[in-house]
C-alpha atoms as a PDB file:
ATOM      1  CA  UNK A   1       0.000   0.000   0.000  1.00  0.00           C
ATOM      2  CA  UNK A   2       1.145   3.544  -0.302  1.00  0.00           C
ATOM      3  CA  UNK A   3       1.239   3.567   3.307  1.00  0.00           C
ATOM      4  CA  UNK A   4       2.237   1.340   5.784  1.00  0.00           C
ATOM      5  CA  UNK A   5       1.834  -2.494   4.643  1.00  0.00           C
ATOM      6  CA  UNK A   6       4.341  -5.245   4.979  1.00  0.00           C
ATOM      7  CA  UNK A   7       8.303  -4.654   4.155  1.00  0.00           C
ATOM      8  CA  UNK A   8       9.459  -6.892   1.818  1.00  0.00           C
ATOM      9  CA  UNK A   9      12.351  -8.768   2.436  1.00  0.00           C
ATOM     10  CA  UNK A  10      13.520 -10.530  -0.706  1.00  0.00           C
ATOM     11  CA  UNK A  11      12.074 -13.787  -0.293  1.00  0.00           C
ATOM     12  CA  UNK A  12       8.887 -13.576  -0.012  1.00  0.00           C
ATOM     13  CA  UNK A  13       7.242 -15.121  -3.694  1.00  0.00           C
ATOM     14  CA  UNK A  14       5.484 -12.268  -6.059  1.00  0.00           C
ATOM     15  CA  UNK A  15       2.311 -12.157  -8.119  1.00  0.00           C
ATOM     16  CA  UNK A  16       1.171 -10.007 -10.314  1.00  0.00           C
ATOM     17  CA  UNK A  17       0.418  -6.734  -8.893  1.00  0.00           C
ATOM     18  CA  UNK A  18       1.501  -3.328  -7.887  1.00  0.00           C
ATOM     19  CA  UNK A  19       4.100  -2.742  -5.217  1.00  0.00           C
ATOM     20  CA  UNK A  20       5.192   0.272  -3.483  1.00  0.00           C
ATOM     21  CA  UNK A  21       8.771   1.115  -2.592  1.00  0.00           C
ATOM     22  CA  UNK A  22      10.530   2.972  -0.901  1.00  0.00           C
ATOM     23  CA  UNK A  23      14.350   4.036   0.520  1.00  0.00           C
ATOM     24  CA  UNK A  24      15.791   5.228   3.808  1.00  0.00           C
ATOM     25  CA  UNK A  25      18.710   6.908   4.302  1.00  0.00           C
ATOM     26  CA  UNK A  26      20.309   8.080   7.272  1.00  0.00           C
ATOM     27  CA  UNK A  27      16.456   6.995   8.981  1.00  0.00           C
ATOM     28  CA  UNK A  28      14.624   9.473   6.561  1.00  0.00           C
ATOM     29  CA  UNK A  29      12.392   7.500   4.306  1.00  0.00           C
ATOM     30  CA  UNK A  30      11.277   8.455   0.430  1.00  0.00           C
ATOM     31  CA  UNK A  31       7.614   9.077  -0.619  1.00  0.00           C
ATOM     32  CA  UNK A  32       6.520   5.446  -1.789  1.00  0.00           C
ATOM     33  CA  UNK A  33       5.985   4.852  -5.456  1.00  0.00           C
ATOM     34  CA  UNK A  34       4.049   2.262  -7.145  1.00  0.00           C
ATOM     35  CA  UNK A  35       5.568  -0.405  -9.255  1.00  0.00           C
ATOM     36  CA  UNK A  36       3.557  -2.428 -11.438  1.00  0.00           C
ATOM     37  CA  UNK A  37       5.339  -6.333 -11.380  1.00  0.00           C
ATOM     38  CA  UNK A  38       3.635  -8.643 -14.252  1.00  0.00           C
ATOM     39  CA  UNK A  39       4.875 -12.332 -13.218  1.00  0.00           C
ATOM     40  CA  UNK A  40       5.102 -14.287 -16.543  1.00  0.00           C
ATOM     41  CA  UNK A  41       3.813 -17.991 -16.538  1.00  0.00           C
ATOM     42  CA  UNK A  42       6.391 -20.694 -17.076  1.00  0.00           C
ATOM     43  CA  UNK A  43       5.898 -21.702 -20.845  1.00  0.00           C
ATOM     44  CA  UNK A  44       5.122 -25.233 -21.839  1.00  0.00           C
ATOM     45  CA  UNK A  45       7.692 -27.710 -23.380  1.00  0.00           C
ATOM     46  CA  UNK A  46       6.881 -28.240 -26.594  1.00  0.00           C
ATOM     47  CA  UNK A  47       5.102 -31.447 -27.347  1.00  0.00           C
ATOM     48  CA  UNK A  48       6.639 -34.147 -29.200  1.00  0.00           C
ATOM     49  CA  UNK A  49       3.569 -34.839 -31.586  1.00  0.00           C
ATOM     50  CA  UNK A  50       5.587 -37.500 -34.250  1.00  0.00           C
ATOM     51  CA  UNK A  51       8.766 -38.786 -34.762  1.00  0.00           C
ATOM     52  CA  UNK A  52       9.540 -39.497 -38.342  1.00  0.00           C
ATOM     53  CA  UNK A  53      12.204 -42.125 -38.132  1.00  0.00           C
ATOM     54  CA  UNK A  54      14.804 -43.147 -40.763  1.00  0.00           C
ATOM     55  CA  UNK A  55      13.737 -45.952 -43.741  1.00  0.00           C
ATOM     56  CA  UNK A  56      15.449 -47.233 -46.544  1.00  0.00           C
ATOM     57  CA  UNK A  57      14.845 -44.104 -48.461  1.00  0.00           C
ATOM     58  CA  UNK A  58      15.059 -41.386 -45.634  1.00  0.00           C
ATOM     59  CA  UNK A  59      18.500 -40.780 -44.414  1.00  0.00           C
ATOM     60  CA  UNK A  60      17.864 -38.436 -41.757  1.00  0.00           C
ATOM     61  CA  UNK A  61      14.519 -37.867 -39.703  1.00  0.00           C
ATOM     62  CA  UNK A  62      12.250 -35.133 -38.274  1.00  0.00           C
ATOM     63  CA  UNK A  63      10.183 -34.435 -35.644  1.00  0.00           C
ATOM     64  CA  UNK A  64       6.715 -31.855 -35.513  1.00  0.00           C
ATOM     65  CA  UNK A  65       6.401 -30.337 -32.563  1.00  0.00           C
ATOM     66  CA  UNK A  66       2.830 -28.949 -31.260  1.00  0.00           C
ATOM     67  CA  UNK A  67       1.690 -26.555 -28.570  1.00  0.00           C
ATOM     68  CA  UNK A  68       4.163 -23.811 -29.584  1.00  0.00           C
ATOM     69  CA  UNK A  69       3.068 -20.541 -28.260  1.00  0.00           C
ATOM     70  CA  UNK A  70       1.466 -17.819 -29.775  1.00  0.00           C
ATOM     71  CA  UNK A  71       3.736 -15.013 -31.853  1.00  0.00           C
ATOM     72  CA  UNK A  72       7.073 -15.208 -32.968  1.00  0.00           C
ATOM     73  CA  UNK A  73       9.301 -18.076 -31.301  1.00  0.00           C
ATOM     74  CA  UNK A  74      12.715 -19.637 -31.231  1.00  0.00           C
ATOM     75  CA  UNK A  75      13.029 -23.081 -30.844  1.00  0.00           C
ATOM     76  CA  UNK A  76      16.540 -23.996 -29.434  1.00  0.00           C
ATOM     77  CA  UNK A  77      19.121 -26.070 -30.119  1.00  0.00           C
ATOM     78  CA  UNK A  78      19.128 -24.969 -33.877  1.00  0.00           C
ATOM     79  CA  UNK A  79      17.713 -20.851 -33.629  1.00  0.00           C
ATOM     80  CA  UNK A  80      15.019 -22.045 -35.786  1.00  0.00           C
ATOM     81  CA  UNK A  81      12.680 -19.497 -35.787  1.00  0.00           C
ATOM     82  CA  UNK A  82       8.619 -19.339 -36.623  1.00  0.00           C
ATOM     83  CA  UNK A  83       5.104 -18.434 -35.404  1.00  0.00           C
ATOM     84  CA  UNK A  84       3.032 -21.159 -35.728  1.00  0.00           C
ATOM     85  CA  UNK A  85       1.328 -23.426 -33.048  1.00  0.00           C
ATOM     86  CA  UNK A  86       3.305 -26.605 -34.465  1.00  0.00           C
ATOM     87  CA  UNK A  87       6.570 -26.961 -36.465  1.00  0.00           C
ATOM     88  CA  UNK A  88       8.467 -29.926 -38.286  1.00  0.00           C
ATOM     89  CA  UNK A  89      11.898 -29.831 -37.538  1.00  0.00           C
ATOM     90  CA  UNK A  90      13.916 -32.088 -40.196  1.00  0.00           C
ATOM     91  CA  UNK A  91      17.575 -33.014 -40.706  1.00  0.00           C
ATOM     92  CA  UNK A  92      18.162 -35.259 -37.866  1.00  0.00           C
ATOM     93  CA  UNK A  93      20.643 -38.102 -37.543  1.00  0.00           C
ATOM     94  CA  UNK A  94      20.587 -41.474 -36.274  1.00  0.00           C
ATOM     95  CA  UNK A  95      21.933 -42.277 -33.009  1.00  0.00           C
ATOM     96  CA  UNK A  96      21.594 -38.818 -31.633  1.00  0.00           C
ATOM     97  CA  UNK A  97      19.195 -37.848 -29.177  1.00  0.00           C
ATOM     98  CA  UNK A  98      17.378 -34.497 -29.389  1.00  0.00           C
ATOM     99  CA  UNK A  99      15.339 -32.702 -26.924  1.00  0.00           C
ATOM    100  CA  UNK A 100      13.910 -28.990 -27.533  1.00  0.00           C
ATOM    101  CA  UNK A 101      12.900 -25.791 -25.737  1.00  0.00           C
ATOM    102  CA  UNK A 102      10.709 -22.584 -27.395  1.00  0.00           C
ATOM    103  CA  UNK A 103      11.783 -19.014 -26.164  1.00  0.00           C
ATOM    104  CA  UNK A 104       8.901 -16.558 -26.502  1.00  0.00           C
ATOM    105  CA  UNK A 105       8.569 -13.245 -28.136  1.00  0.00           C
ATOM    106  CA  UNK A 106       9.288 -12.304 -24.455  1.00  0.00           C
ATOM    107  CA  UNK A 107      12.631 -13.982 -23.798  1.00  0.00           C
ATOM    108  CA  UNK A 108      10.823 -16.780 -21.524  1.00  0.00           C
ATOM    109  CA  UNK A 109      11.811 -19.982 -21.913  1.00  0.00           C
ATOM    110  CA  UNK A 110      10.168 -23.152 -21.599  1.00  0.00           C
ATOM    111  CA  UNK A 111      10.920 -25.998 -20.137  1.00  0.00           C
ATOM    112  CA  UNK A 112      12.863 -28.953 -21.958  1.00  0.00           C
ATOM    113  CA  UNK A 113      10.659 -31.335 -24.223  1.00  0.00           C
ATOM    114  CA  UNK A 114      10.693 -34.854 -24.143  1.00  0.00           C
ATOM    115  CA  UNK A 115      14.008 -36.647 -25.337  1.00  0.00           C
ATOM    116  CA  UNK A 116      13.267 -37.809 -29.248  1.00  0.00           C
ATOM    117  CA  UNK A 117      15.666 -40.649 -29.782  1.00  0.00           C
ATOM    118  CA  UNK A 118      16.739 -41.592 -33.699  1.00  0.00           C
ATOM    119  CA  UNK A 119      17.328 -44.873 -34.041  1.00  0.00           C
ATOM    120  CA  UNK A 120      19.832 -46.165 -36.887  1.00  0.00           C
ATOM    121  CA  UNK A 121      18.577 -47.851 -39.639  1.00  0.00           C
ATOM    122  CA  UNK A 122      19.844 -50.482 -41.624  1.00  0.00           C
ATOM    123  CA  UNK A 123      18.213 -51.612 -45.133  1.00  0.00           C
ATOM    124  CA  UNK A 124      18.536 -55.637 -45.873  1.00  0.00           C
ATOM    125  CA  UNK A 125      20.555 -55.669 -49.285  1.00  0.00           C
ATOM    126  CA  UNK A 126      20.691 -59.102 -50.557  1.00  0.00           C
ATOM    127  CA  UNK A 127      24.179 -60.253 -51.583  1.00  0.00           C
ATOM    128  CA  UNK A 128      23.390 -63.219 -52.887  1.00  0.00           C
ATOM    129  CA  UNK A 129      23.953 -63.816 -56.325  1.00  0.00           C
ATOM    130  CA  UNK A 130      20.902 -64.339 -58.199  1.00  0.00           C
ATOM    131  CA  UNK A 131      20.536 -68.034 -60.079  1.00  0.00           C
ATOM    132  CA  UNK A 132      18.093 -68.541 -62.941  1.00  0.00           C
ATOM    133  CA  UNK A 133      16.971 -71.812 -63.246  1.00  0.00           C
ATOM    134  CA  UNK A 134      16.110 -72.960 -66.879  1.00  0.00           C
ATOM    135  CA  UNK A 135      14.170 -76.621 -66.991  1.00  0.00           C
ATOM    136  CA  UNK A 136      12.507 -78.283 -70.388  1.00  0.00           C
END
Protein backbone atom coordinates (compact mmCIF):
# COMPACT_ATOMS: atom_id res chain seq x y z
CA UNK A 1 0.00 0.00 0.00
CA UNK A 2 1.14 3.54 -0.30
CA UNK A 3 1.24 3.57 3.31
CA UNK A 4 2.24 1.34 5.78
CA UNK A 5 1.83 -2.49 4.64
CA UNK A 6 4.34 -5.25 4.98
CA UNK A 7 8.30 -4.65 4.15
CA UNK A 8 9.46 -6.89 1.82
CA UNK A 9 12.35 -8.77 2.44
CA UNK A 10 13.52 -10.53 -0.71
CA UNK A 11 12.07 -13.79 -0.29
CA UNK A 12 8.89 -13.58 -0.01
CA UNK A 13 7.24 -15.12 -3.69
CA UNK A 14 5.48 -12.27 -6.06
CA UNK A 15 2.31 -12.16 -8.12
CA UNK A 16 1.17 -10.01 -10.31
CA UNK A 17 0.42 -6.73 -8.89
CA UNK A 18 1.50 -3.33 -7.89
CA UNK A 19 4.10 -2.74 -5.22
CA UNK A 20 5.19 0.27 -3.48
CA UNK A 21 8.77 1.11 -2.59
CA UNK A 22 10.53 2.97 -0.90
CA UNK A 23 14.35 4.04 0.52
CA UNK A 24 15.79 5.23 3.81
CA UNK A 25 18.71 6.91 4.30
CA UNK A 26 20.31 8.08 7.27
CA UNK A 27 16.46 7.00 8.98
CA UNK A 28 14.62 9.47 6.56
CA UNK A 29 12.39 7.50 4.31
CA UNK A 30 11.28 8.45 0.43
CA UNK A 31 7.61 9.08 -0.62
CA UNK A 32 6.52 5.45 -1.79
CA UNK A 33 5.98 4.85 -5.46
CA UNK A 34 4.05 2.26 -7.15
CA UNK A 35 5.57 -0.40 -9.25
CA UNK A 36 3.56 -2.43 -11.44
CA UNK A 37 5.34 -6.33 -11.38
CA UNK A 38 3.64 -8.64 -14.25
CA UNK A 39 4.88 -12.33 -13.22
CA UNK A 40 5.10 -14.29 -16.54
CA UNK A 41 3.81 -17.99 -16.54
CA UNK A 42 6.39 -20.69 -17.08
CA UNK A 43 5.90 -21.70 -20.84
CA UNK A 44 5.12 -25.23 -21.84
CA UNK A 45 7.69 -27.71 -23.38
CA UNK A 46 6.88 -28.24 -26.59
CA UNK A 47 5.10 -31.45 -27.35
CA UNK A 48 6.64 -34.15 -29.20
CA UNK A 49 3.57 -34.84 -31.59
CA UNK A 50 5.59 -37.50 -34.25
CA UNK A 51 8.77 -38.79 -34.76
CA UNK A 52 9.54 -39.50 -38.34
CA UNK A 53 12.20 -42.13 -38.13
CA UNK A 54 14.80 -43.15 -40.76
CA UNK A 55 13.74 -45.95 -43.74
CA UNK A 56 15.45 -47.23 -46.54
CA UNK A 57 14.85 -44.10 -48.46
CA UNK A 58 15.06 -41.39 -45.63
CA UNK A 59 18.50 -40.78 -44.41
CA UNK A 60 17.86 -38.44 -41.76
CA UNK A 61 14.52 -37.87 -39.70
CA UNK A 62 12.25 -35.13 -38.27
CA UNK A 63 10.18 -34.43 -35.64
CA UNK A 64 6.72 -31.86 -35.51
CA UNK A 65 6.40 -30.34 -32.56
CA UNK A 66 2.83 -28.95 -31.26
CA UNK A 67 1.69 -26.56 -28.57
CA UNK A 68 4.16 -23.81 -29.58
CA UNK A 69 3.07 -20.54 -28.26
CA UNK A 70 1.47 -17.82 -29.77
CA UNK A 71 3.74 -15.01 -31.85
CA UNK A 72 7.07 -15.21 -32.97
CA UNK A 73 9.30 -18.08 -31.30
CA UNK A 74 12.71 -19.64 -31.23
CA UNK A 75 13.03 -23.08 -30.84
CA UNK A 76 16.54 -24.00 -29.43
CA UNK A 77 19.12 -26.07 -30.12
CA UNK A 78 19.13 -24.97 -33.88
CA UNK A 79 17.71 -20.85 -33.63
CA UNK A 80 15.02 -22.04 -35.79
CA UNK A 81 12.68 -19.50 -35.79
CA UNK A 82 8.62 -19.34 -36.62
CA UNK A 83 5.10 -18.43 -35.40
CA UNK A 84 3.03 -21.16 -35.73
CA UNK A 85 1.33 -23.43 -33.05
CA UNK A 86 3.30 -26.60 -34.46
CA UNK A 87 6.57 -26.96 -36.47
CA UNK A 88 8.47 -29.93 -38.29
CA UNK A 89 11.90 -29.83 -37.54
CA UNK A 90 13.92 -32.09 -40.20
CA UNK A 91 17.57 -33.01 -40.71
CA UNK A 92 18.16 -35.26 -37.87
CA UNK A 93 20.64 -38.10 -37.54
CA UNK A 94 20.59 -41.47 -36.27
CA UNK A 95 21.93 -42.28 -33.01
CA UNK A 96 21.59 -38.82 -31.63
CA UNK A 97 19.20 -37.85 -29.18
CA UNK A 98 17.38 -34.50 -29.39
CA UNK A 99 15.34 -32.70 -26.92
CA UNK A 100 13.91 -28.99 -27.53
CA UNK A 101 12.90 -25.79 -25.74
CA UNK A 102 10.71 -22.58 -27.39
CA UNK A 103 11.78 -19.01 -26.16
CA UNK A 104 8.90 -16.56 -26.50
CA UNK A 105 8.57 -13.24 -28.14
CA UNK A 106 9.29 -12.30 -24.45
CA UNK A 107 12.63 -13.98 -23.80
CA UNK A 108 10.82 -16.78 -21.52
CA UNK A 109 11.81 -19.98 -21.91
CA UNK A 110 10.17 -23.15 -21.60
CA UNK A 111 10.92 -26.00 -20.14
CA UNK A 112 12.86 -28.95 -21.96
CA UNK A 113 10.66 -31.33 -24.22
CA UNK A 114 10.69 -34.85 -24.14
CA UNK A 115 14.01 -36.65 -25.34
CA UNK A 116 13.27 -37.81 -29.25
CA UNK A 117 15.67 -40.65 -29.78
CA UNK A 118 16.74 -41.59 -33.70
CA UNK A 119 17.33 -44.87 -34.04
CA UNK A 120 19.83 -46.17 -36.89
CA UNK A 121 18.58 -47.85 -39.64
CA UNK A 122 19.84 -50.48 -41.62
CA UNK A 123 18.21 -51.61 -45.13
CA UNK A 124 18.54 -55.64 -45.87
CA UNK A 125 20.56 -55.67 -49.28
CA UNK A 126 20.69 -59.10 -50.56
CA UNK A 127 24.18 -60.25 -51.58
CA UNK A 128 23.39 -63.22 -52.89
CA UNK A 129 23.95 -63.82 -56.33
CA UNK A 130 20.90 -64.34 -58.20
CA UNK A 131 20.54 -68.03 -60.08
CA UNK A 132 18.09 -68.54 -62.94
CA UNK A 133 16.97 -71.81 -63.25
CA UNK A 134 16.11 -72.96 -66.88
CA UNK A 135 14.17 -76.62 -66.99
CA UNK A 136 12.51 -78.28 -70.39
Amino acid sequence: ASTGGTLYTGTETLVTGTYYASQTVNGCESTRTSVSVTVNTTLSAPIVSTIHQLTCSVSTASVDLSGLPTGTWTINPGNITGNTTTTTISGLLPGNTYNYTVINSLGCESLASSDITISDFICATDDSPSAVSVSN
